[in-house]
C-alpha atoms as a PDB file:
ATOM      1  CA  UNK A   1      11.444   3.823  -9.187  1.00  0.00           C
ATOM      2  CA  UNK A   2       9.719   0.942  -6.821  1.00  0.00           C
ATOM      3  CA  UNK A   3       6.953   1.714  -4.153  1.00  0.00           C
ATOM      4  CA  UNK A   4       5.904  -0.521  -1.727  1.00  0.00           C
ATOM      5  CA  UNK A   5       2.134   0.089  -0.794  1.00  0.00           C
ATOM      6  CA  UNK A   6       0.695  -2.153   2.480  1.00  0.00           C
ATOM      7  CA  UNK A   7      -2.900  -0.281   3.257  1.00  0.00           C
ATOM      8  CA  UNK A   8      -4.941   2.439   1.531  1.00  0.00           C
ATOM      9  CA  UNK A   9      -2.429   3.060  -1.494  1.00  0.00           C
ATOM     10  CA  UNK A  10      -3.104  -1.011  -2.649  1.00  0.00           C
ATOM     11  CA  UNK A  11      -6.583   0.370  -3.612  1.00  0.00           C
ATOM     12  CA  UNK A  12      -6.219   0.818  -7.373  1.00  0.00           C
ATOM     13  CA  UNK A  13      -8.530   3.322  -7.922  1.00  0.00           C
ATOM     14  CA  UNK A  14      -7.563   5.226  -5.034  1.00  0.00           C
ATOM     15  CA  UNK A  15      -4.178   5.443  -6.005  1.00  0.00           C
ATOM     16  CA  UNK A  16      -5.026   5.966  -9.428  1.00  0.00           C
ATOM     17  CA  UNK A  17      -6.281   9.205  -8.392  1.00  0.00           C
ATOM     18  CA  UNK A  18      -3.603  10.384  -6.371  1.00  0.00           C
ATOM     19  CA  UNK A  19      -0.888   8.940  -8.602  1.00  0.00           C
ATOM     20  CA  UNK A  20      -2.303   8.757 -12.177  1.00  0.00           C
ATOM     21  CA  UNK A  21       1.517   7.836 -13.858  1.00  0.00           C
ATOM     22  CA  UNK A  22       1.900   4.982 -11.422  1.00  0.00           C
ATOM     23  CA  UNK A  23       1.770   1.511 -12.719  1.00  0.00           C
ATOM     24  CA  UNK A  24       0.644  -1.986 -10.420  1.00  0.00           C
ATOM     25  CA  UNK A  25       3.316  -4.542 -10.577  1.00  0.00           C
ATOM     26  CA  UNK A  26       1.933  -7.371  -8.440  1.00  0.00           C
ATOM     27  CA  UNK A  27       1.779  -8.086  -4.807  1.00  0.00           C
ATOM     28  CA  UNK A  28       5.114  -8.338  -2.757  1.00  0.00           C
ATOM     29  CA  UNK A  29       6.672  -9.202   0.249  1.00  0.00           C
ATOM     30  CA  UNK A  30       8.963  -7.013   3.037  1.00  0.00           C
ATOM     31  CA  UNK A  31      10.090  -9.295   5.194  1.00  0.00           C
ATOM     32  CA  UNK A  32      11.259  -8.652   8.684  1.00  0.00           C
ATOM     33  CA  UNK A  33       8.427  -5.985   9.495  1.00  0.00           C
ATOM     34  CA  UNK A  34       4.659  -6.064  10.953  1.00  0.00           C
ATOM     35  CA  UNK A  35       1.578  -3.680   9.719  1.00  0.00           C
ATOM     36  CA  UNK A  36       0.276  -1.872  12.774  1.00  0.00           C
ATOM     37  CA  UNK A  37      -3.007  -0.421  13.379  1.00  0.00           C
ATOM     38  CA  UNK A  38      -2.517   2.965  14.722  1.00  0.00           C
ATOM     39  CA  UNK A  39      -5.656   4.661  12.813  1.00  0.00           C
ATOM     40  CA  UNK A  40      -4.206   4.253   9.855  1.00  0.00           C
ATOM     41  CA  UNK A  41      -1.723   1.309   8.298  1.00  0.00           C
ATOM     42  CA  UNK A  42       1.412   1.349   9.596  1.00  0.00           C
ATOM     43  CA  UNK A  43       4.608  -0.476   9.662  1.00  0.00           C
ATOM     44  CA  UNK A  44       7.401  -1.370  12.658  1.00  0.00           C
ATOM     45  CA  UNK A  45      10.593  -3.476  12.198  1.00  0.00           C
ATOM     46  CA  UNK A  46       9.886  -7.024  13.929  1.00  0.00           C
ATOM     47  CA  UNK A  47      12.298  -9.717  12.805  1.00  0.00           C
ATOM     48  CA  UNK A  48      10.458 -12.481  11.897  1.00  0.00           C
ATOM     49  CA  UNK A  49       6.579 -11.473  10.374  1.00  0.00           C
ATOM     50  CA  UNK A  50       6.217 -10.110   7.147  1.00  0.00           C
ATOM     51  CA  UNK A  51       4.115  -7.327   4.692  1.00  0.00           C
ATOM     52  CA  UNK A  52       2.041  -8.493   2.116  1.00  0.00           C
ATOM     53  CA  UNK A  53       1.891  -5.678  -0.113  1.00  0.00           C
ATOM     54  CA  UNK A  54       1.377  -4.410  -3.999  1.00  0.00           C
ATOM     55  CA  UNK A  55       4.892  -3.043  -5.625  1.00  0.00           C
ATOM     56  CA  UNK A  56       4.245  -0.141  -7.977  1.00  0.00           C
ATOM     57  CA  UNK A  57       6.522   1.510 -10.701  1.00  0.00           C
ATOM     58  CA  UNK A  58       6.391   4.875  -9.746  1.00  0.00           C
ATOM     59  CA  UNK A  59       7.297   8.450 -11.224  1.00  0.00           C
ATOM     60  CA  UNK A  60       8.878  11.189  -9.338  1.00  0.00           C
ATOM     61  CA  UNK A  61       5.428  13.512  -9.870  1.00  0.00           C
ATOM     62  CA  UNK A  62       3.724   9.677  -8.074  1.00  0.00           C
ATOM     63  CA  UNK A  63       6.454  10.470  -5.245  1.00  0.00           C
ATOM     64  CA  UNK A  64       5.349  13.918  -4.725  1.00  0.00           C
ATOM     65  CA  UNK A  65       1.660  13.351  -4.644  1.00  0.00           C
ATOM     66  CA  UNK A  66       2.291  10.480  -2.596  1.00  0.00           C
ATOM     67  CA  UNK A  67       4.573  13.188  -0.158  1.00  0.00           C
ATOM     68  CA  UNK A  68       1.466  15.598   0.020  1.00  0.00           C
ATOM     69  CA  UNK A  69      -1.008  12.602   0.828  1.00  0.00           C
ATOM     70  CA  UNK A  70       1.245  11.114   3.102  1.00  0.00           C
ATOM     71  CA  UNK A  71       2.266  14.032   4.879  1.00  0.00           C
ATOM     72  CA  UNK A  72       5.831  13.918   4.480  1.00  0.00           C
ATOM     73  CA  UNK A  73       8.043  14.814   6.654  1.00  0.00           C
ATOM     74  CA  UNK A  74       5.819  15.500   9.179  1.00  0.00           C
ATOM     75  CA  UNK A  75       3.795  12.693   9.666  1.00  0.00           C
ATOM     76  CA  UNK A  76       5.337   9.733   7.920  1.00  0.00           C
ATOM     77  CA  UNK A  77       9.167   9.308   6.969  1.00  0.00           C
ATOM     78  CA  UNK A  78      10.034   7.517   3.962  1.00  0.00           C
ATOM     79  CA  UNK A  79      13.251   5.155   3.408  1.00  0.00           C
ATOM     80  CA  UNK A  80      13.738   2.473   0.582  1.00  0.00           C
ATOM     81  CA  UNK A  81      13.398  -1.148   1.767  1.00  0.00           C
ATOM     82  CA  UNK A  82      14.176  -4.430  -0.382  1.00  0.00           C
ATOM     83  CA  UNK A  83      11.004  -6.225  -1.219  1.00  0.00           C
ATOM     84  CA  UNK A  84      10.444  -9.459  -3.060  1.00  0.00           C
ATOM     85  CA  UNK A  85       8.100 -10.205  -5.445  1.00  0.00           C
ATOM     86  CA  UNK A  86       7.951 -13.271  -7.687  1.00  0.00           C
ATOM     87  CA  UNK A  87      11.272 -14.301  -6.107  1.00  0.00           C
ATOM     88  CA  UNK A  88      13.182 -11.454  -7.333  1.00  0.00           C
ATOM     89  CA  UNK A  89      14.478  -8.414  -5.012  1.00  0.00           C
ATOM     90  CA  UNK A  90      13.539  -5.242  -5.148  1.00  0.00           C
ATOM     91  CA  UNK A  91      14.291  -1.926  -3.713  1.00  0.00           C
ATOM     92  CA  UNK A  92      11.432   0.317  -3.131  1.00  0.00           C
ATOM     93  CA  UNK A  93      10.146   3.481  -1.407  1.00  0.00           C
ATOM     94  CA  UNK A  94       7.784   2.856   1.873  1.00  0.00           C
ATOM     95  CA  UNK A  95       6.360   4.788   4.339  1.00  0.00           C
ATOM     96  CA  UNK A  96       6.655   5.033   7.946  1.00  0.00           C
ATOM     97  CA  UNK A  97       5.348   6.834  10.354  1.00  0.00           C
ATOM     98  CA  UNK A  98       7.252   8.981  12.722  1.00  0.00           C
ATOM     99  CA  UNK A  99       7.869   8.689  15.804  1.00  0.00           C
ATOM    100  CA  UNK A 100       5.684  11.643  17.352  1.00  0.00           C
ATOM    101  CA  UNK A 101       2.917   9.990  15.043  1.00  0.00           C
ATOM    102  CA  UNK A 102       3.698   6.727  16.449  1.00  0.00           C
ATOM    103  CA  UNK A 103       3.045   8.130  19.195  1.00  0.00           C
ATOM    104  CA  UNK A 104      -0.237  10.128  18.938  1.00  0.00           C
ATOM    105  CA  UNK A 105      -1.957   7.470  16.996  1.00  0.00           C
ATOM    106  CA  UNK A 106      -1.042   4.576  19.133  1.00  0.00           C
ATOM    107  CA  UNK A 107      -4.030   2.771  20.054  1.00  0.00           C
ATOM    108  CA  UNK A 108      -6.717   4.108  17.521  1.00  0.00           C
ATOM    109  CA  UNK A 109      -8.089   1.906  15.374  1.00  0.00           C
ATOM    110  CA  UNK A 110      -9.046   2.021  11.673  1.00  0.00           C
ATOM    111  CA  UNK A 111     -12.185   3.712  10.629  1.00  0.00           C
ATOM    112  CA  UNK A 112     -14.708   1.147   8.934  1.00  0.00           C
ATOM    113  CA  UNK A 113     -14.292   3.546   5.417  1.00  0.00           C
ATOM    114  CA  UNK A 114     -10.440   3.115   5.525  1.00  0.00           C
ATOM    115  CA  UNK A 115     -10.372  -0.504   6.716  1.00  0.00           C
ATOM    116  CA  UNK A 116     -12.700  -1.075   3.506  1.00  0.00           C
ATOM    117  CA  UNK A 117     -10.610   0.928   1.250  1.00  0.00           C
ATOM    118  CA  UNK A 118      -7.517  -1.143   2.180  1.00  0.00           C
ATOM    119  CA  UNK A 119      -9.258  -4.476   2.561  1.00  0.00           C
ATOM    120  CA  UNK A 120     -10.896  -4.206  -1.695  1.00  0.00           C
ATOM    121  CA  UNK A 121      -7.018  -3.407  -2.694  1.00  0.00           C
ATOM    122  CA  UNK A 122      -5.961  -6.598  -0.824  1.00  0.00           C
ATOM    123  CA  UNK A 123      -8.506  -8.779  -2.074  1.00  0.00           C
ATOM    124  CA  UNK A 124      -8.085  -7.216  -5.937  1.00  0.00           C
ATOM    125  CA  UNK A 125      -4.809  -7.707  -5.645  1.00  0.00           C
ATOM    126  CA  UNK A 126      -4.159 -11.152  -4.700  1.00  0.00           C
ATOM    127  CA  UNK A 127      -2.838  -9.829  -1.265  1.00  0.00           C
ATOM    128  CA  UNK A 128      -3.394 -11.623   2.401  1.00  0.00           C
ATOM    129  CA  UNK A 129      -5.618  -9.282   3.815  1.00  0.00           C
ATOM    130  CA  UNK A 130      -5.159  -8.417   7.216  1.00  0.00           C
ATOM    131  CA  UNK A 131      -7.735  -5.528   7.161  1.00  0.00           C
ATOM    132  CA  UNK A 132     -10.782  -8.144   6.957  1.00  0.00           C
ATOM    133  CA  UNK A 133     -12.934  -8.487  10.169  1.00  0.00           C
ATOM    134  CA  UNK A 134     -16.224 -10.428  10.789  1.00  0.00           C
ATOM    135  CA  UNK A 135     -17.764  -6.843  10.189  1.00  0.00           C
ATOM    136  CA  UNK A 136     -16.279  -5.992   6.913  1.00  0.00           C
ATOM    137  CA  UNK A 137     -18.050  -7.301   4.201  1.00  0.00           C
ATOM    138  CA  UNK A 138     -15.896  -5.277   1.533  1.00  0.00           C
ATOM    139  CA  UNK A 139     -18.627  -3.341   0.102  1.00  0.00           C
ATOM    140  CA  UNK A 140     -18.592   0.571   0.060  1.00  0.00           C
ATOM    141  CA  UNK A 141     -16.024   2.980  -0.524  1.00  0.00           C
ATOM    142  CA  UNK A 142     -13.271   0.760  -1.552  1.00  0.00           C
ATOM    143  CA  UNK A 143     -15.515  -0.526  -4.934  1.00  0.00           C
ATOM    144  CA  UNK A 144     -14.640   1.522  -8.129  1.00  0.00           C
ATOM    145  CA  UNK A 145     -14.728  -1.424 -10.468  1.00  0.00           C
ATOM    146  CA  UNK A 146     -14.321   1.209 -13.660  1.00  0.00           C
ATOM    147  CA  UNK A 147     -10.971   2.264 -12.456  1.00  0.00           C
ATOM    148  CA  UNK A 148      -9.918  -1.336 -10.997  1.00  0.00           C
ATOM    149  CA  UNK A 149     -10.416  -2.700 -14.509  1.00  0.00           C
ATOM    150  CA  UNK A 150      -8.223   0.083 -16.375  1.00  0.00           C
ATOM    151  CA  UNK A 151      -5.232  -0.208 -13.748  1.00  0.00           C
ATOM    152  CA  UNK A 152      -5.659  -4.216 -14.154  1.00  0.00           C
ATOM    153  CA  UNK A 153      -4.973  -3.683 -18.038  1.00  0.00           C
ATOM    154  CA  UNK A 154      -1.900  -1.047 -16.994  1.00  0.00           C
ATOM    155  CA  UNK A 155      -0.915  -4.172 -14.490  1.00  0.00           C
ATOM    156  CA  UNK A 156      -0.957  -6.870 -17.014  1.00  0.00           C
ATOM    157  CA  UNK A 157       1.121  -4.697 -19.555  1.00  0.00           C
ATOM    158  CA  UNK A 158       3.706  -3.391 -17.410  1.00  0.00           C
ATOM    159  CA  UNK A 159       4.523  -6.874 -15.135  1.00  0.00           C
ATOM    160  CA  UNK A 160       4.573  -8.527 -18.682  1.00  0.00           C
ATOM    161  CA  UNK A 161       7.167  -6.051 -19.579  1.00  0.00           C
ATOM    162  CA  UNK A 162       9.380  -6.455 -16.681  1.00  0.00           C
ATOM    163  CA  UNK A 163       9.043 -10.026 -15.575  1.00  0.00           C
END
């Protein structure tokens, strides 16, 4: 199965912890939605913008993790959602928060840990990054460059396979 990851879970190494069996497919689009800042990455329907994201192939024990992390049900819902990547469709898994969480987190912004975090997996994946400010100079917490290079190698392998 497909997930599409649009903040801290398109950090490789991150997610490499969290989701060990999960494989980095390449950077993809969902179209007709925005990212929105509400202390963490989020995502809203809005006709018209896109997500720049990274797809992943991921295993139902990925899924699971990725429900404890994410705090499924309670905090985010997740849905399938037809991305594109290298012209093709697919349909993957996202996350969304609810609407209570919506609404408690409106307004906060990112910490400067997490907007790092998010910002290396953009950059180390090819990926516009939105998370980037004059302040952010990518160093810190998002840098694992051990673990980058072995899901690179997984990356290579399994987007060879399928494309």
């Amino acid at each position: 199965m497909y997930y599409f990851a649009y903040g801290s879970n398109m950090n490789l190494s991150y997610m490499y912890l969290r989701c060990p069996g999960a494989v980095p497919l390449g950077p993809a689009v969902l179209y007709d939605y925005r990212v929105v800042e509400r202390g963490y990455a989020d995502i809203d329907r809005s006709p018209g913008d896109c997500v720049h994201g990274l797809l992943w192939d991921v295993t139902e024990s990925d899924v699971q993790a990725m429900d404890l992390y994410e705090e499924y049900p309670e905090w985010y819902i997740r849905y399938e959602v037809p991305v594109e990547m290298d012209r093709c469709d697919f349909f993957a898994i996202v996350y969304e928060m609810t609407p209570e969480t919506k609404q408690k987190s409106e307004g906060k912004l990112y910490s400067d840990d997490y907007r790092k975090i998010c910002s290396h997996g953009a950059d180390n994946n090819g990926i516009i990054n939105c998370f980037r400010t004059a302040d952010n100079d990518n160093a810190g917490p998002g840098d694992t460059p051990g673990l980058d290079k072995l899901f690179k190698d997984r990356y290579r392998s399994a987007r060879d396979d399928l494309l």
